[in-house]
N, C-alpha and C. Protein backbone atom coordinates (compact mmCIF):
# COMPACT_ATOMS: atom_id res chain seq x y z
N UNK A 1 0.84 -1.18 0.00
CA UNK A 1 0.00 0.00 0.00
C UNK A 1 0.89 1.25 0.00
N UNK A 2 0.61 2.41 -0.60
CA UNK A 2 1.55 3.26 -0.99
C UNK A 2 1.05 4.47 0.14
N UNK A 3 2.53 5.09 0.80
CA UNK A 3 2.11 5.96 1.53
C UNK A 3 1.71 7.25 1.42
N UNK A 4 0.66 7.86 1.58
CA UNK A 4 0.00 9.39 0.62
C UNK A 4 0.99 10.11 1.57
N UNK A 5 1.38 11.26 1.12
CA UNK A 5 2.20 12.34 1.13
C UNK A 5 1.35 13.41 2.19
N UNK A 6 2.04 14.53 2.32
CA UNK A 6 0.93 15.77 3.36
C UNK A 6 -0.06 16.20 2.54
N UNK A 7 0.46 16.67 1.15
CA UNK A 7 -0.10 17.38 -0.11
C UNK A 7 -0.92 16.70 -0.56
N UNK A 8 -0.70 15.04 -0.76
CA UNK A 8 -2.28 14.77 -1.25
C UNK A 8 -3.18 14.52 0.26
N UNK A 9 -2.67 14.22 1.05
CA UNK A 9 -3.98 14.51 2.13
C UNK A 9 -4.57 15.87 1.92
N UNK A 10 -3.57 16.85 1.74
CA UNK A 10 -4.48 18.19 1.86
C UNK A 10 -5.28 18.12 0.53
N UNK A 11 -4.70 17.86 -0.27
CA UNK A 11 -5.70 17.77 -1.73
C UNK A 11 -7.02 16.68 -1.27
N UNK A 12 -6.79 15.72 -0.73
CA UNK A 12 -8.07 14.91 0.07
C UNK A 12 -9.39 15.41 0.58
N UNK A 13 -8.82 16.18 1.57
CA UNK A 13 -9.75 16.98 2.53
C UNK A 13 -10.30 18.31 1.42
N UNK A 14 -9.00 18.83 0.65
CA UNK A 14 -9.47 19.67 0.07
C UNK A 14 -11.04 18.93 -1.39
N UNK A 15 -11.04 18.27 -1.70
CA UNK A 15 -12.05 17.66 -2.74
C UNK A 15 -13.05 17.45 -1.65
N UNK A 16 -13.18 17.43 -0.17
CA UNK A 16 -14.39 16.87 0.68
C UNK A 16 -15.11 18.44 1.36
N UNK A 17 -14.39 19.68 0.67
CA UNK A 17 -14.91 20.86 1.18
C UNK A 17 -15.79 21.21 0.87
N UNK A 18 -16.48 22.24 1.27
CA UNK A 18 -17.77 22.56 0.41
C UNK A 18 -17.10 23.90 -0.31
N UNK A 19 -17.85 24.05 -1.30
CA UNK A 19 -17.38 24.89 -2.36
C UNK A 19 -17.01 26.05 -1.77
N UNK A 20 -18.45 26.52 -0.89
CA UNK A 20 -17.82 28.40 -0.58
C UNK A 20 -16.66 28.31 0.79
N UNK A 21 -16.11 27.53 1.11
CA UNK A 21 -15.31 27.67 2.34
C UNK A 21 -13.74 27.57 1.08
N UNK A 22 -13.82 27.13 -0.07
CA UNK A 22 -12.46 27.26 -0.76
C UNK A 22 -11.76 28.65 -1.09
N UNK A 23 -12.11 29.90 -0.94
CA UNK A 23 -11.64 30.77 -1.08
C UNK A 23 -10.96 31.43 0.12
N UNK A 24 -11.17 30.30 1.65
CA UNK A 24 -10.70 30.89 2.96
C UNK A 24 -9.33 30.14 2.60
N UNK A 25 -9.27 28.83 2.04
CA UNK A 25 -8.86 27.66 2.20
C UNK A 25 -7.41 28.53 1.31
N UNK A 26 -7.66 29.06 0.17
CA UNK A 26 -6.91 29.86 -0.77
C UNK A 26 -5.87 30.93 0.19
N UNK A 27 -6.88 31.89 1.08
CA UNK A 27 -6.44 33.16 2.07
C UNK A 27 -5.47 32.61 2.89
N UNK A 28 -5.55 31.39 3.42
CA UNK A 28 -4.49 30.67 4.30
C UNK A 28 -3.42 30.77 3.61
N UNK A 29 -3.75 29.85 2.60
CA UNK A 29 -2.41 29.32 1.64
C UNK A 29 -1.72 30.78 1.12
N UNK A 30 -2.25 31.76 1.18
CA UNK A 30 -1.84 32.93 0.70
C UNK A 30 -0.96 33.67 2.00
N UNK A 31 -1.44 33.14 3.27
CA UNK A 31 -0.83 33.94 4.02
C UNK A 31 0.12 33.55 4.75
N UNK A 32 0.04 32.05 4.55
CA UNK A 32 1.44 31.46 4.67
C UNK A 32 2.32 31.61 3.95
N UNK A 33 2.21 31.59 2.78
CA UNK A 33 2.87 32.40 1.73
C UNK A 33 3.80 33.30 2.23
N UNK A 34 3.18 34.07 2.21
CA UNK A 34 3.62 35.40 2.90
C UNK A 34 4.57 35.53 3.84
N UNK A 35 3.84 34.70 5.65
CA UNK A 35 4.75 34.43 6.24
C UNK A 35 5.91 34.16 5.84
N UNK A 36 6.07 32.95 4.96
CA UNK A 36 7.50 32.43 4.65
C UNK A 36 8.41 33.26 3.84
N UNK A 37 7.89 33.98 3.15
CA UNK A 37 9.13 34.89 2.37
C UNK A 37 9.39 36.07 3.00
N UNK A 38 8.14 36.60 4.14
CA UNK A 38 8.75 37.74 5.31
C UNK A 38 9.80 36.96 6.29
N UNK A 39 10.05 35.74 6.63
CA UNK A 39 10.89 34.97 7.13
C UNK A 39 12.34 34.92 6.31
N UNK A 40 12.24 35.04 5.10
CA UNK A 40 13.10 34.63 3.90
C UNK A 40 14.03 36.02 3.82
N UNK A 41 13.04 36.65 4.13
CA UNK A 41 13.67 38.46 4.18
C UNK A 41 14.29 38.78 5.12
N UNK A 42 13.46 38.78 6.48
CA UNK A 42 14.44 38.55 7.86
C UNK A 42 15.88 38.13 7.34
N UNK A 43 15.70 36.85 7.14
CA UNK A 43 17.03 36.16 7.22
C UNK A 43 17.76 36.75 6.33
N UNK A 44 17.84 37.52 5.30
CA UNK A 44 18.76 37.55 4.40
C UNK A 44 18.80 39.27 4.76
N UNK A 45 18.24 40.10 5.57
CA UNK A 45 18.90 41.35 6.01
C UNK A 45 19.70 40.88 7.52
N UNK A 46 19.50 39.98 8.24
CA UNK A 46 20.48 39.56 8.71
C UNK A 46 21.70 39.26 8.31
N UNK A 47 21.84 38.71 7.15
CA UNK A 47 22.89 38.12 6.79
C UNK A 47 23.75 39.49 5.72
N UNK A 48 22.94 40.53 5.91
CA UNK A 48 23.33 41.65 5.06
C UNK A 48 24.22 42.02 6.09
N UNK A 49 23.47 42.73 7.39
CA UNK A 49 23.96 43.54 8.17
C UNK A 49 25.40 42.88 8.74
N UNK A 50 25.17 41.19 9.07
CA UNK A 50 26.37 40.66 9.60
C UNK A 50 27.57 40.96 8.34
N UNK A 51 27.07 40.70 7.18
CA UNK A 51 28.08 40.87 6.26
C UNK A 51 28.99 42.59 6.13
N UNK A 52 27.89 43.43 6.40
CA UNK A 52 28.21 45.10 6.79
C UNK A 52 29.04 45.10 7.63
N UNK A 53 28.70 44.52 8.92
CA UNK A 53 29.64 44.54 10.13
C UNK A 53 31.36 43.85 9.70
N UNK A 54 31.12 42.78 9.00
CA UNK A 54 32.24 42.09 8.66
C UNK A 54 33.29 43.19 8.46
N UNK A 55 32.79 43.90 7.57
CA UNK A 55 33.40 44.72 6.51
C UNK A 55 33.55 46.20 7.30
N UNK A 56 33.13 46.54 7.90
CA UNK A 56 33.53 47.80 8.92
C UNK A 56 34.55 47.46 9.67
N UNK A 57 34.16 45.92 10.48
CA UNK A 57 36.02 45.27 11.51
C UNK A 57 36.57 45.32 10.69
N UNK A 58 36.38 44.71 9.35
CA UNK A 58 38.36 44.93 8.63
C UNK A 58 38.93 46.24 8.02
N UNK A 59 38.05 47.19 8.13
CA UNK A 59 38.43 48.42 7.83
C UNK A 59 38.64 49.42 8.94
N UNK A 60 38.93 48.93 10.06
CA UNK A 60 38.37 49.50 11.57
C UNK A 60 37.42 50.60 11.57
N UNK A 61 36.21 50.22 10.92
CA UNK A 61 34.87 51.59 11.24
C UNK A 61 34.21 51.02 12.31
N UNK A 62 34.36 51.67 13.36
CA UNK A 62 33.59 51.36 15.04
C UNK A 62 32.42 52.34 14.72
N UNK A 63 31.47 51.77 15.74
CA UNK A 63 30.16 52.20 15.34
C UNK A 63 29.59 53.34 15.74
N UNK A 64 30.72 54.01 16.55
CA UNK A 64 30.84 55.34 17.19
C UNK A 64 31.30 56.52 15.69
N UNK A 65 31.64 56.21 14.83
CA UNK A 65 32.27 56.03 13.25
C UNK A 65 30.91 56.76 12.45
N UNK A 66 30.35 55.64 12.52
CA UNK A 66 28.86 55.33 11.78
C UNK A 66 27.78 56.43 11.83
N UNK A 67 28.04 56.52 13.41
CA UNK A 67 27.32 57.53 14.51
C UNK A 67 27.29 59.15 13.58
N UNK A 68 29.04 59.43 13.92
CA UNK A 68 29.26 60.26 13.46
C UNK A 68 29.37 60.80 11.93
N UNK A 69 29.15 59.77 10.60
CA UNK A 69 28.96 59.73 9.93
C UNK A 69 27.25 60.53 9.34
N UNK A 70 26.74 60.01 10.05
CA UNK A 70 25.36 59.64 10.03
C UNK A 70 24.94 61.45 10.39
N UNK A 71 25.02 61.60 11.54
CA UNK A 71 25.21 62.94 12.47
C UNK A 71 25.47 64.53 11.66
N UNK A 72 26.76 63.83 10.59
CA UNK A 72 27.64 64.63 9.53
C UNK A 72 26.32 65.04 8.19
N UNK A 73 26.16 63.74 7.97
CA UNK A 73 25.58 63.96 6.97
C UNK A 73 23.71 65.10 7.07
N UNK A 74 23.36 64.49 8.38
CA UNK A 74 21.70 65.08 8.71
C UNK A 74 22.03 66.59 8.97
N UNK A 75 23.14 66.82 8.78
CA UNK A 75 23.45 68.44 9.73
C UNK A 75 23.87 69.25 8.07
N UNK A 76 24.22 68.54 7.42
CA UNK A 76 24.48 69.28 5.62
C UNK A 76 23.42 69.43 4.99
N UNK A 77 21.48 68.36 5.37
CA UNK A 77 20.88 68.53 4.92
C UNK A 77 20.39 69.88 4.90
C-alpha cells in the first residue's frame, strides 16, 4: 500500500470541502505564503547587516564612526 504524502492529504480533505469555504482555504495558503518569504527576508537582512559589520572590523569603522557619519551627513541637509 503506498504511503499518501501531506499534499495529497491536503488535496483529500481539500475535494471533501464545500465549495464556498475554498476561497478561505486559498487566504491561508496565501498567508502562509507570505509568512514564509517575510521569514526569507528577515534572514537575508540579517545576513546583510552581519556581512556590513564584517566589513567595517576589517576596515576598523567602530560604530561610534557610523554615529558620526550619520550625524555629519543630517546636519548638511
Amino acid at each position: 500500500m503506498a504511503q499518501i504524502t501531506v499534499r495529497e492529504t491536503v488535496l483529500q480533505e481539500l475535494e471533501g470541502l464545500a465549495e464556498e469555504l475554498i476561497p478561505e482555504v486559498v487566504n491561508f495558503i496565501r498567508f502562509l505564503k507570505f509568512r514564509q518569504e517575510e521569514e526569507r527576508a528577515r534572514q537575508r537582512f540579517v545576513i546583510a547587516i552581519e556581512k556590513a559589520r564584517a566589513v567595517a572590523r576589517e576596515r576598523g569603522i567602530t560604530d561610534e564612526d557610523v554615529q558620526e557619519e550619520i550625524r555629519a551627513a543630517r546636519a548638511g541637509q
